[in-house]
C-alpha atoms as a PDB file:
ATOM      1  CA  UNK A   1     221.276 113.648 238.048  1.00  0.00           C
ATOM      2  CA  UNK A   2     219.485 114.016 234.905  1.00  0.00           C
ATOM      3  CA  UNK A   3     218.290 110.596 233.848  1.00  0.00           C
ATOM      4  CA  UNK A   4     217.984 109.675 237.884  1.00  0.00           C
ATOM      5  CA  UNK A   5     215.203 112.789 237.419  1.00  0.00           C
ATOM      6  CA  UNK A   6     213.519 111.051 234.303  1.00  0.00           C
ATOM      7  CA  UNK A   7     213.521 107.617 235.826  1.00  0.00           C
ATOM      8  CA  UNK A   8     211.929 108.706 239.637  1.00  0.00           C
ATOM      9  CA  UNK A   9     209.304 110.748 237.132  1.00  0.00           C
ATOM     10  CA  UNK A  10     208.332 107.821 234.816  1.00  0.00           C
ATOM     11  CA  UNK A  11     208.272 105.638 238.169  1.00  0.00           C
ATOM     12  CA  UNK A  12     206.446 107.910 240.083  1.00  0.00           C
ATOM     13  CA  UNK A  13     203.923 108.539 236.684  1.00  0.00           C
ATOM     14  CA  UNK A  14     203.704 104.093 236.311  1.00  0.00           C
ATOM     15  CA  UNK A  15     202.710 104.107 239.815  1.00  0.00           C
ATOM     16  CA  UNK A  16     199.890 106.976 239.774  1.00  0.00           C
ATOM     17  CA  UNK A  17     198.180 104.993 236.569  1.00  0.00           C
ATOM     18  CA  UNK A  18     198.612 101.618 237.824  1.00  0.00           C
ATOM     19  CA  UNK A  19     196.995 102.152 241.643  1.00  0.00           C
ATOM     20  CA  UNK A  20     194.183 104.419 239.443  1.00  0.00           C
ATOM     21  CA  UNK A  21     193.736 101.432 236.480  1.00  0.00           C
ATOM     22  CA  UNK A  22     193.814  98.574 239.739  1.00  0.00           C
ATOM     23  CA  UNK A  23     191.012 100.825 241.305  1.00  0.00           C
ATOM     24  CA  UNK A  24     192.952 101.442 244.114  1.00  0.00           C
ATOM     25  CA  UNK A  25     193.008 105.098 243.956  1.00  0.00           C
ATOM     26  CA  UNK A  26     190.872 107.357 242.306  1.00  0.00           C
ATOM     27  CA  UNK A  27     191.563 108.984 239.175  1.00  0.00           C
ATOM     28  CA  UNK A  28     190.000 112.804 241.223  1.00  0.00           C
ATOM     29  CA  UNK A  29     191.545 111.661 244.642  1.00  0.00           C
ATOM     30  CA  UNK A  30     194.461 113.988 245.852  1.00  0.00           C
ATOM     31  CA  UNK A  31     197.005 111.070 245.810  1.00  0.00           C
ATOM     32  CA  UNK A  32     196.659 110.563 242.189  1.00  0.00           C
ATOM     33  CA  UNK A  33     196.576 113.818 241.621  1.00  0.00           C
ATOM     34  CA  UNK A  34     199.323 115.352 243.726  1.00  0.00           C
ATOM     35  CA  UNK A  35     202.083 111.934 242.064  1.00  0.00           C
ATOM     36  CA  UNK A  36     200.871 113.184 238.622  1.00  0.00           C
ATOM     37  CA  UNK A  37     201.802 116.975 239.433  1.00  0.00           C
ATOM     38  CA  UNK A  38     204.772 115.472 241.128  1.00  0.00           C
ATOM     39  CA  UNK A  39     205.559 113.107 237.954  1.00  0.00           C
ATOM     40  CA  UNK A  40     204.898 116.747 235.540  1.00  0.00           C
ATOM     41  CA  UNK A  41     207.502 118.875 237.179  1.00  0.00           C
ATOM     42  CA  UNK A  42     210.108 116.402 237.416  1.00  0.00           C
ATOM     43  CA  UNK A  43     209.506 115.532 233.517  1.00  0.00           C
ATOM     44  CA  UNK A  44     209.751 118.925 232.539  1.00  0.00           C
ATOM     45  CA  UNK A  45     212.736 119.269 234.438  1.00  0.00           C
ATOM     46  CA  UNK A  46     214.375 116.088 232.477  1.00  0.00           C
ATOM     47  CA  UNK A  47     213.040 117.466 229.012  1.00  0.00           C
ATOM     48  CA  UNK A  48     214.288 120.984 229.568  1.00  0.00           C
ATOM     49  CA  UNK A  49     217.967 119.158 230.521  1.00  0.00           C
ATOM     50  CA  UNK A  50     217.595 117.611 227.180  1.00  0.00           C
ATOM     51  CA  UNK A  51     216.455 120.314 224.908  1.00  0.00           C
ATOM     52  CA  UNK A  52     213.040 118.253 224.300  1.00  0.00           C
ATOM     53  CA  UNK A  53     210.553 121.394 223.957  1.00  0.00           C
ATOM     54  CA  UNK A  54     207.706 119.232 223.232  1.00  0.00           C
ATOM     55  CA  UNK A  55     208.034 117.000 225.913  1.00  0.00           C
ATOM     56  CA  UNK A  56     208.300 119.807 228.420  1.00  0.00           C
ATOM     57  CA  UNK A  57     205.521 121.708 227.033  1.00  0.00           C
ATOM     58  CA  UNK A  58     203.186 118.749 227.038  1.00  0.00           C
ATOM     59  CA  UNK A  59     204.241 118.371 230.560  1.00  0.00           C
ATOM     60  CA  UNK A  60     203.635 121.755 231.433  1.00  0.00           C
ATOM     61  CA  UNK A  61     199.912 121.223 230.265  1.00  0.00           C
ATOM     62  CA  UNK A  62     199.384 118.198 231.671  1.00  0.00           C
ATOM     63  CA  UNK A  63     200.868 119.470 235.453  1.00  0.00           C
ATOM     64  CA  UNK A  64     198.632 123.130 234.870  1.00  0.00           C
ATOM     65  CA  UNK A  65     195.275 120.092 234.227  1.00  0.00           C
ATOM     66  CA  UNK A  66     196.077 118.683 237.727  1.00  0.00           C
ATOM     67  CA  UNK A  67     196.911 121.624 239.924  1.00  0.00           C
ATOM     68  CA  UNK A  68     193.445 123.060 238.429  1.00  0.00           C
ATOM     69  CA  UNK A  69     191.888 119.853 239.553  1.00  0.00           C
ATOM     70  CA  UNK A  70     193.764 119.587 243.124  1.00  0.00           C
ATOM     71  CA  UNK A  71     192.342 123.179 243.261  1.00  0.00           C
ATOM     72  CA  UNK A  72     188.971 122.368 242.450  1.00  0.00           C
ATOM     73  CA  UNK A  73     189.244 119.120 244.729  1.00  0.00           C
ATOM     74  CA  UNK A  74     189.266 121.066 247.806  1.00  0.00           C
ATOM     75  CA  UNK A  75     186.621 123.923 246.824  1.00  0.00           C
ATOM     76  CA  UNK A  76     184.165 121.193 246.486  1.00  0.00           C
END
């Protein structure tokens, strides 16, 4: 279960960047942002199976940027 988590994150992440770097999605759009939160959790689940605190915490950040600017998405 543990690598199947890594590889559907890293998939998931590869997909977010290439529809945003193809300008097919927006890098503020709720798709992009809601695969990236998506692609965060499941990576932090995968480093904290494999003892990789740095990983996780970077993760952690990176998921807490997103959710902040789904929030702010849909006050504006």
């Amino acid at each position: 279960m543990g690598e199947t988590v890594g590889w559907v994150s890293a998939v998931i992440s590869l997909s977010a960047f290439t529809l945003n770097s193809m300008g097919f999605i927006s890098g503020q759009s709720v798709a992009y942002l809601v695969m990236n939160i998506i692609a965060c959790f499941l990576m932090m689940l995968y480093a904290l199976s494999k003892k990789a605190h740095a990983s996780w915490v970077l993760n952690s950040i990176f998921m807490g940027v997103a959710v902040i600017a789904l929030i702010k998405s849909f006050l504006t």
